[in-house]
Structure formats: C-alpha cells, structure tokens
PDB file of N, CA and C in Angstrom:
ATOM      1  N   UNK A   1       1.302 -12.032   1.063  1.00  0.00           N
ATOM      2  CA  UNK A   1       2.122 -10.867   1.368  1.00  0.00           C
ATOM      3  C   UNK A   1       2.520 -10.134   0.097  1.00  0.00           C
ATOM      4  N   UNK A   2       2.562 -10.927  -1.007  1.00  0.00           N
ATOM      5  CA  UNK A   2       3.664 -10.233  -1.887  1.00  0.00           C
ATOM      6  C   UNK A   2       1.827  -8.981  -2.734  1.00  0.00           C
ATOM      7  N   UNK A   3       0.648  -9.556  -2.474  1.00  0.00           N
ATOM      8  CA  UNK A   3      -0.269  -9.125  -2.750  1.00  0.00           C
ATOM      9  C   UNK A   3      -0.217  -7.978  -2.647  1.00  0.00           C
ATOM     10  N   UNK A   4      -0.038  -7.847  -1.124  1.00  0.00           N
ATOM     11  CA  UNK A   4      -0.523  -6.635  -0.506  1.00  0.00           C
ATOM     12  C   UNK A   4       0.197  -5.560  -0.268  1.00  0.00           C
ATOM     13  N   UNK A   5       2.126  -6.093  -0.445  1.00  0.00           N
ATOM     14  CA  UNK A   5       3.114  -5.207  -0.813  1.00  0.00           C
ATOM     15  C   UNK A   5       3.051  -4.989  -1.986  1.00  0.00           C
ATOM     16  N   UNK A   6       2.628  -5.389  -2.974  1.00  0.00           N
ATOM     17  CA  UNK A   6       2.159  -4.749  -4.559  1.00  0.00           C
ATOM     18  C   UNK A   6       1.536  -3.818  -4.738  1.00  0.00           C
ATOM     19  N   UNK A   7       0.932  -2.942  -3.865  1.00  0.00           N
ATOM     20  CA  UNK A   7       0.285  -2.302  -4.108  1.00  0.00           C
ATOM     21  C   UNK A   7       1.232  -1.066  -3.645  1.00  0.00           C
ATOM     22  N   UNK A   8       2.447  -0.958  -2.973  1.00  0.00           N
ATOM     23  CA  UNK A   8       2.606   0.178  -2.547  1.00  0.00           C
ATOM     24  C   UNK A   8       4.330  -0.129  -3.401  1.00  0.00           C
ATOM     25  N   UNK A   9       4.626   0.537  -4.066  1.00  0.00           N
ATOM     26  CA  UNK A   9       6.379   0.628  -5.059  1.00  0.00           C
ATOM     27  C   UNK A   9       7.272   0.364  -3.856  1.00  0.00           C
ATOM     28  N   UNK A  10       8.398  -0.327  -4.259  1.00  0.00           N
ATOM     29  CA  UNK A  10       9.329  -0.724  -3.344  1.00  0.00           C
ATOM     30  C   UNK A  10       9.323  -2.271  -2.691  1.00  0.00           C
ATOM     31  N   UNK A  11       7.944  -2.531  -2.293  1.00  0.00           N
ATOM     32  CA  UNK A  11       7.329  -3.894  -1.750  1.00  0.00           C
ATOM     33  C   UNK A  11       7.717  -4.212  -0.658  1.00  0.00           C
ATOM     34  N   UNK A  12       8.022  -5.372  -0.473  1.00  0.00           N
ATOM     35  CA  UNK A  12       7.653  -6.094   0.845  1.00  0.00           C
ATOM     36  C   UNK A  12       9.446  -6.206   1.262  1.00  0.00           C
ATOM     37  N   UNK A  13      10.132  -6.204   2.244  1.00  0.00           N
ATOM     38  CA  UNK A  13      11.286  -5.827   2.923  1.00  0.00           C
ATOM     39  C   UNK A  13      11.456  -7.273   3.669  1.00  0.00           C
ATOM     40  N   UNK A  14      10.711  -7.329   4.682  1.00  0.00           N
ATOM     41  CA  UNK A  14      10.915  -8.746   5.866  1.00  0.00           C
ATOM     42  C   UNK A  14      10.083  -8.590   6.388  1.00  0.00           C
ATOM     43  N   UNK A  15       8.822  -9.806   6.858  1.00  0.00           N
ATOM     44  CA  UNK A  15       8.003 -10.648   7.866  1.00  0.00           C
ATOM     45  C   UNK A  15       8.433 -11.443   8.364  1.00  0.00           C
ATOM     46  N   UNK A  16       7.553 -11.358   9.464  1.00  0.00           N
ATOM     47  CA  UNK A  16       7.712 -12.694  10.881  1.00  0.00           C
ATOM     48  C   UNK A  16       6.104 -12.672  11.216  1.00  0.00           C
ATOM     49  N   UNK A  17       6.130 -13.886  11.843  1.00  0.00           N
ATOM     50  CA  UNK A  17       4.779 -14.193  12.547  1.00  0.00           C
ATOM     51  C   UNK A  17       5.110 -14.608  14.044  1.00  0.00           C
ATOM     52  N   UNK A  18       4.454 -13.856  14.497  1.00  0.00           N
ATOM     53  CA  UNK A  18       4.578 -14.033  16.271  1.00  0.00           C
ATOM     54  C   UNK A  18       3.165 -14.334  16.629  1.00  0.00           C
ATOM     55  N   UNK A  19       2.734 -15.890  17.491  1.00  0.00           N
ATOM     56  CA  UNK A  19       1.558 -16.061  16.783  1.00  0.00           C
ATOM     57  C   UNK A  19       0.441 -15.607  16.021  1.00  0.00           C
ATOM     58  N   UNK A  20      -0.612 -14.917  16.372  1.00  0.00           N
ATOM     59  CA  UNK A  20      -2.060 -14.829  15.163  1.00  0.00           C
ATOM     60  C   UNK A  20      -1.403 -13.243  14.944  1.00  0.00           C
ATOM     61  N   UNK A  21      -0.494 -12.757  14.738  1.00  0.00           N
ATOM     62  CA  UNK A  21      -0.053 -11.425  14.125  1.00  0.00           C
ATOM     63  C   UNK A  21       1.003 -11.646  13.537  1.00  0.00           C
ATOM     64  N   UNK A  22       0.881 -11.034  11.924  1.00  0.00           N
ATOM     65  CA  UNK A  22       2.281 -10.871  11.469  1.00  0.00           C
ATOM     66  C   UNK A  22       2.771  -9.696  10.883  1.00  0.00           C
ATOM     67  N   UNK A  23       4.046  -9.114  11.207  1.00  0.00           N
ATOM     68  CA  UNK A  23       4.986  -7.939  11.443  1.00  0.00           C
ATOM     69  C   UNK A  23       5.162  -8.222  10.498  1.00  0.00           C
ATOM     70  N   UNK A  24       5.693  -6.890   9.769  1.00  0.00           N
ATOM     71  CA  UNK A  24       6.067  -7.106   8.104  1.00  0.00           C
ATOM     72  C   UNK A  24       6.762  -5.360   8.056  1.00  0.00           C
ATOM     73  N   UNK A  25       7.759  -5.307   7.162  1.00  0.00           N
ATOM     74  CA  UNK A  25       8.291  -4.081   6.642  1.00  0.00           C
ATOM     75  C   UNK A  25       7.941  -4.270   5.212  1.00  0.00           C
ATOM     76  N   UNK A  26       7.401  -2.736   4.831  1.00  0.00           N
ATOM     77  CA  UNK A  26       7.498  -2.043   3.309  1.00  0.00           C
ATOM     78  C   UNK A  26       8.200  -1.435   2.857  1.00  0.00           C
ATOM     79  N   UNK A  27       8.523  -0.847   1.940  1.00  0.00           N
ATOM     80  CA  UNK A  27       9.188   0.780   1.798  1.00  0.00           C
ATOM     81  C   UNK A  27       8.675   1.106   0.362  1.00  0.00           C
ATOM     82  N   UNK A  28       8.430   2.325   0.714  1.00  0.00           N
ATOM     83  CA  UNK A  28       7.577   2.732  -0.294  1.00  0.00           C
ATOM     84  C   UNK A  28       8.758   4.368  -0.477  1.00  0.00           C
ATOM     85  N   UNK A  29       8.697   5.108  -1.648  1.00  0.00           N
ATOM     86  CA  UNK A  29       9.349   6.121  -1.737  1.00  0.00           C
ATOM     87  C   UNK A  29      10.288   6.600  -1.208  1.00  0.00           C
ATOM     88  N   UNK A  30      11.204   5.260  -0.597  1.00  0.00           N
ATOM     89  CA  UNK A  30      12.431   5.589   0.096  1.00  0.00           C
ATOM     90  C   UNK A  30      12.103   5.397   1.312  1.00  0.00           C
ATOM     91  N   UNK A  31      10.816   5.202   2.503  1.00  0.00           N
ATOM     92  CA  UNK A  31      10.627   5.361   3.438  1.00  0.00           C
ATOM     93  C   UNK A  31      10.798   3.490   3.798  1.00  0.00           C
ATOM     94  N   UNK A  32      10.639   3.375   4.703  1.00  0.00           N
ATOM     95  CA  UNK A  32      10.617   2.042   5.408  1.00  0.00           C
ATOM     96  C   UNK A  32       9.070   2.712   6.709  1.00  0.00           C
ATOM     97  N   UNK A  33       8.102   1.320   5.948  1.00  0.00           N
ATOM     98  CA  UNK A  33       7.055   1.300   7.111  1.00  0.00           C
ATOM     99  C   UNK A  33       6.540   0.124   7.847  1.00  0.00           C
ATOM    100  N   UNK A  34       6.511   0.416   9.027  1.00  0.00           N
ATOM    101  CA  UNK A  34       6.539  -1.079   9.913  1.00  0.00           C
ATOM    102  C   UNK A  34       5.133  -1.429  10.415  1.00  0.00           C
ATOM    103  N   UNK A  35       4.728  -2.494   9.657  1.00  0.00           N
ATOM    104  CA  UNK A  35       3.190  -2.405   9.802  1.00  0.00           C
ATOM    105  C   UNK A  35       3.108  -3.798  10.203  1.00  0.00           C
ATOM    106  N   UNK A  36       1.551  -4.038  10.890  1.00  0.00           N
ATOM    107  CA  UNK A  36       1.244  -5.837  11.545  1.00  0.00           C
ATOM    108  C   UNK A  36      -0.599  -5.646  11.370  1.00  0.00           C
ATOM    109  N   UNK A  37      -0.378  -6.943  10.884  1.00  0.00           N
ATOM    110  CA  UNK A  37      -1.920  -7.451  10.795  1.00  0.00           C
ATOM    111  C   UNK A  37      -2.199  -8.616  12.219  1.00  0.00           C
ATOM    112  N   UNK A  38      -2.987  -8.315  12.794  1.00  0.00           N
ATOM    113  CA  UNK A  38      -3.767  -9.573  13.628  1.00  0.00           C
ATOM    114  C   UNK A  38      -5.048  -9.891  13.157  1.00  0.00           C
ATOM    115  N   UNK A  39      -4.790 -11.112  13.620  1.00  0.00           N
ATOM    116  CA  UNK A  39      -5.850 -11.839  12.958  1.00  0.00           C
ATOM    117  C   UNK A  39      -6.523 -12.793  13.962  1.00  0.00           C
ATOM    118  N   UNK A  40      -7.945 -12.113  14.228  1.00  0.00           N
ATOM    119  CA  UNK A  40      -8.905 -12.706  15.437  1.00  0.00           C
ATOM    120  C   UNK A  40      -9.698 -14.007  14.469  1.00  0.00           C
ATOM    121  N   UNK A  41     -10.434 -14.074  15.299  1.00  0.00           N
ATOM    122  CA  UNK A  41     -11.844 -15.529  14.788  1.00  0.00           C
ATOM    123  C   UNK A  41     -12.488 -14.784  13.904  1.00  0.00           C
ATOM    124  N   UNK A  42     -13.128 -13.608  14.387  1.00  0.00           N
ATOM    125  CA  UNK A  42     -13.977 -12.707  13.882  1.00  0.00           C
ATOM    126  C   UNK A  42     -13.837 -11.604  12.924  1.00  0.00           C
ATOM    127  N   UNK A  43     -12.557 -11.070  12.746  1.00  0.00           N
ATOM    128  CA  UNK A  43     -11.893 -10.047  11.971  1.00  0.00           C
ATOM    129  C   UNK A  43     -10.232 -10.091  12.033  1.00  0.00           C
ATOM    130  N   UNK A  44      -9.622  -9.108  11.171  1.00  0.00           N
ATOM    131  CA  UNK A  44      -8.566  -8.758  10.919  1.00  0.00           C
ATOM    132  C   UNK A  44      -8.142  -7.518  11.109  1.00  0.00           C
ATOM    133  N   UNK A  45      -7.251  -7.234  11.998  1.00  0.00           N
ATOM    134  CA  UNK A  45      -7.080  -5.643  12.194  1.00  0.00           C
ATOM    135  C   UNK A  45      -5.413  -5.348  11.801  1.00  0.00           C
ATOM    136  N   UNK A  46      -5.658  -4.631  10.812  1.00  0.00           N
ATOM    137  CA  UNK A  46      -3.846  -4.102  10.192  1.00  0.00           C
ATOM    138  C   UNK A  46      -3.957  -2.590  10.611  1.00  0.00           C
ATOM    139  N   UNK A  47      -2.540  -2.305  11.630  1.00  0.00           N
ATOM    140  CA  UNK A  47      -1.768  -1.372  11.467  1.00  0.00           C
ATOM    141  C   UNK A  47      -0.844  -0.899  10.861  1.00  0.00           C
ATOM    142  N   UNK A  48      -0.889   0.286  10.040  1.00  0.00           N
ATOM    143  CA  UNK A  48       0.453   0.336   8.973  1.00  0.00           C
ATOM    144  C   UNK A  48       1.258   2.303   9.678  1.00  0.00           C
ATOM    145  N   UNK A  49       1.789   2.098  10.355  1.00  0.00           N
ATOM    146  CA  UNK A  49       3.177   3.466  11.001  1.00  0.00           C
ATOM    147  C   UNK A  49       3.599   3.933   9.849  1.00  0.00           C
ATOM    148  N   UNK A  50       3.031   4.948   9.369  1.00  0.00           N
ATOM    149  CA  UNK A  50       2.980   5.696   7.930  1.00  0.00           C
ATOM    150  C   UNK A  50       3.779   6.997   8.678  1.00  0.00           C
ATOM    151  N   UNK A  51       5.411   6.958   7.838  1.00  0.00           N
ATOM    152  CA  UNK A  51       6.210   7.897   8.174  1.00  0.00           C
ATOM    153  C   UNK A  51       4.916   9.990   7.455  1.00  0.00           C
ATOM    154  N   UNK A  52       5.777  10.460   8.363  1.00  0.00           N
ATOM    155  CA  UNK A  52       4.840  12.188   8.139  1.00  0.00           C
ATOM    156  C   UNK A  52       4.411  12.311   6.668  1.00  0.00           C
ATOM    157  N   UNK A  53       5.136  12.341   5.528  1.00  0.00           N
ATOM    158  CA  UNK A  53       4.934  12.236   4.057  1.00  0.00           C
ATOM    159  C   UNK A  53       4.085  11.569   4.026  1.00  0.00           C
ATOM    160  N   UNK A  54       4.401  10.531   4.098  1.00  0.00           N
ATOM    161  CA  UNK A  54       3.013   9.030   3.572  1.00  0.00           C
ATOM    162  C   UNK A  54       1.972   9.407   4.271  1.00  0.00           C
ATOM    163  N   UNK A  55       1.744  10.079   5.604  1.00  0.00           N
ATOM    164  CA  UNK A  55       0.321  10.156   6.070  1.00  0.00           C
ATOM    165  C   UNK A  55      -0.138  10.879   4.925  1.00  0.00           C
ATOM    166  N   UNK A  56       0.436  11.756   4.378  1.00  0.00           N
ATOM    167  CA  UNK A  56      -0.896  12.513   3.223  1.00  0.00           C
ATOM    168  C   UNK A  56      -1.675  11.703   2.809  1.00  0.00           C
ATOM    169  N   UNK A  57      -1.473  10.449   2.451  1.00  0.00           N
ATOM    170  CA  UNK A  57      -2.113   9.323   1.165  1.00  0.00           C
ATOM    171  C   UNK A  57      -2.462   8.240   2.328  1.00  0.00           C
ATOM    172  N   UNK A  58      -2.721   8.536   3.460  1.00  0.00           N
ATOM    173  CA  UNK A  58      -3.038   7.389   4.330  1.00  0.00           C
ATOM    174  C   UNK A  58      -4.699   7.281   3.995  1.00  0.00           C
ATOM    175  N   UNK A  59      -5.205   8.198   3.671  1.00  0.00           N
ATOM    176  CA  UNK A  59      -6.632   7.583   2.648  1.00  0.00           C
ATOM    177  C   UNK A  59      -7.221   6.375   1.689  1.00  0.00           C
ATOM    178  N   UNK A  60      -5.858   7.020   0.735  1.00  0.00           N
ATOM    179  CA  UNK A  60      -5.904   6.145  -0.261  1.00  0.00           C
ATOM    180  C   UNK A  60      -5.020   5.102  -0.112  1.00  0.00           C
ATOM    181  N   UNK A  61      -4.329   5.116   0.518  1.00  0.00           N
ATOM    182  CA  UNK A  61      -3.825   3.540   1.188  1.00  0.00           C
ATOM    183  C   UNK A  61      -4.233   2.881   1.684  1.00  0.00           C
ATOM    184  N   UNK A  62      -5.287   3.566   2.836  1.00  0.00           N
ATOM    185  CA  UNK A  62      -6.249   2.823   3.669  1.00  0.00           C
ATOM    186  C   UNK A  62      -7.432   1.958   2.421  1.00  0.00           C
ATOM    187  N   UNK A  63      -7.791   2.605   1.431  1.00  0.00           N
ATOM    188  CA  UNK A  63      -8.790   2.112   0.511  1.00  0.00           C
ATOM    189  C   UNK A  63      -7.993   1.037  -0.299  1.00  0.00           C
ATOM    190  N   UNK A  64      -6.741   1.423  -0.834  1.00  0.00           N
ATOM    191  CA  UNK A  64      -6.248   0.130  -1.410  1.00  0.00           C
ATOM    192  C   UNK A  64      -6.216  -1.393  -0.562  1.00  0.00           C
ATOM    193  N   UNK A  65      -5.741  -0.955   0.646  1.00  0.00           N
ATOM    194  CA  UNK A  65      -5.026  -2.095   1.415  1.00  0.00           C
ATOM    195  C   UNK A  65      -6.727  -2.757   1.309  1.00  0.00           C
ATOM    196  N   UNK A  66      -7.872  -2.089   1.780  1.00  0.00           N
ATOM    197  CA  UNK A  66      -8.969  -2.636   2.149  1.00  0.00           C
ATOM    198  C   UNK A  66      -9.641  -3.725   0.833  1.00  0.00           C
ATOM    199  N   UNK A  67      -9.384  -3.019  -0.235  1.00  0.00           N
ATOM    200  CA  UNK A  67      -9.602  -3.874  -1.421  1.00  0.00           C
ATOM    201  C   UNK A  67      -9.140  -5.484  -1.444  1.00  0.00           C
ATOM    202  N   UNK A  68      -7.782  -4.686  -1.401  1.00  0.00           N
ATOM    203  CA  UNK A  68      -6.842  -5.389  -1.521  1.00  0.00           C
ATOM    204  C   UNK A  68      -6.931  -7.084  -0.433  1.00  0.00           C
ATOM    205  N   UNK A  69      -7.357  -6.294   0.796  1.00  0.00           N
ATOM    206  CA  UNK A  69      -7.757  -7.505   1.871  1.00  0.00           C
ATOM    207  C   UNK A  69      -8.959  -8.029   1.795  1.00  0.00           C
ATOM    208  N   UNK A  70      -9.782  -7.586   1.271  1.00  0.00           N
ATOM    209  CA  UNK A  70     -11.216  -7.966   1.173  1.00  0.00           C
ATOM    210  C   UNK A  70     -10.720  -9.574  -0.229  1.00  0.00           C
ATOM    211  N   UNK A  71     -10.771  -9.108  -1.054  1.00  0.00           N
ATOM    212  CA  UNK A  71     -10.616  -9.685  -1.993  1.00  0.00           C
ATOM    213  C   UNK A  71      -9.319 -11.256  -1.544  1.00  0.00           C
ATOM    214  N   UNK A  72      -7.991 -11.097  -1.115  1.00  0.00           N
ATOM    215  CA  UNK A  72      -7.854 -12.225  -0.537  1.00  0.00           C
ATOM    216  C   UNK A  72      -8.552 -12.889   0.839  1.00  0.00           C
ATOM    217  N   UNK A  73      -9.189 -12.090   0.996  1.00  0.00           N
ATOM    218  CA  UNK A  73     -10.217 -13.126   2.406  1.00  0.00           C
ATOM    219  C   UNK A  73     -11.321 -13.969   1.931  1.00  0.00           C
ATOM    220  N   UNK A  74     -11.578 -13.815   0.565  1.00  0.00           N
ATOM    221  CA  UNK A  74     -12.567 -14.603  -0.157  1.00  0.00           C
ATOM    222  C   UNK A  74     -12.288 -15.670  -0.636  1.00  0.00           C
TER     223      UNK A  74
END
C-alpha cells in the first residue's frame, strides 16, 4: 500500500479488506479519493473516484498506478 500511495503527494489515509477487495483512501492536493482494488485468480481490477480536478491527470495516474502494479505483482 504505502507503494502505491507514493506515488500520488499526501499518501495513503485508511484501508480495510472486505474479502478479495481492498478499500483504501488517498488524498492527493487536498482532495480525498476513495479507491478499491479486487483481486480475482486471473487479474486485478483497481478503481480509483478521481474528484473533477484530478480527472485531468487520470491518464497519467492511470500509467503510474499501472507501473507501479505491474512491478509489485512480480
């Protein structure tokens, strides 16, 4: 966790795990974002609720986080 909140200023807020998904808050630039990863046999699917501002950079967030997950799945 603390990985993958490193990448966005502010970091990681509070997680829980409700089984194979875990809920997690960020805050990044003052915002608070409420995002969850599940996690199948086969893949991993993260949603991250990117307040109106932050969608601008939901690109390049999307490319960090992906790095970012690729690299601890190895």
């Amino acid at each position: 966790m603390g990985q993958i909140a490193g990448i966005v200023p502010g970091g990681l807020k509070e997680h829980r795990w409700d089984g194979d998904t875990l809920y997690f808050v960020i805050e990044a630039m003052g915002q608070r974002v409420a995002s969850r990863i599940e996690v199948h046999d086969a893949n991993i699917h993260a949603v991250v609720d990117l307040p109106p501002l932050a969608a601008l950079f939901a690109g390049a967030i999307k490319e960090q986080l992906g790095q970012v997950g690729n690299r601890l799945l190895r």
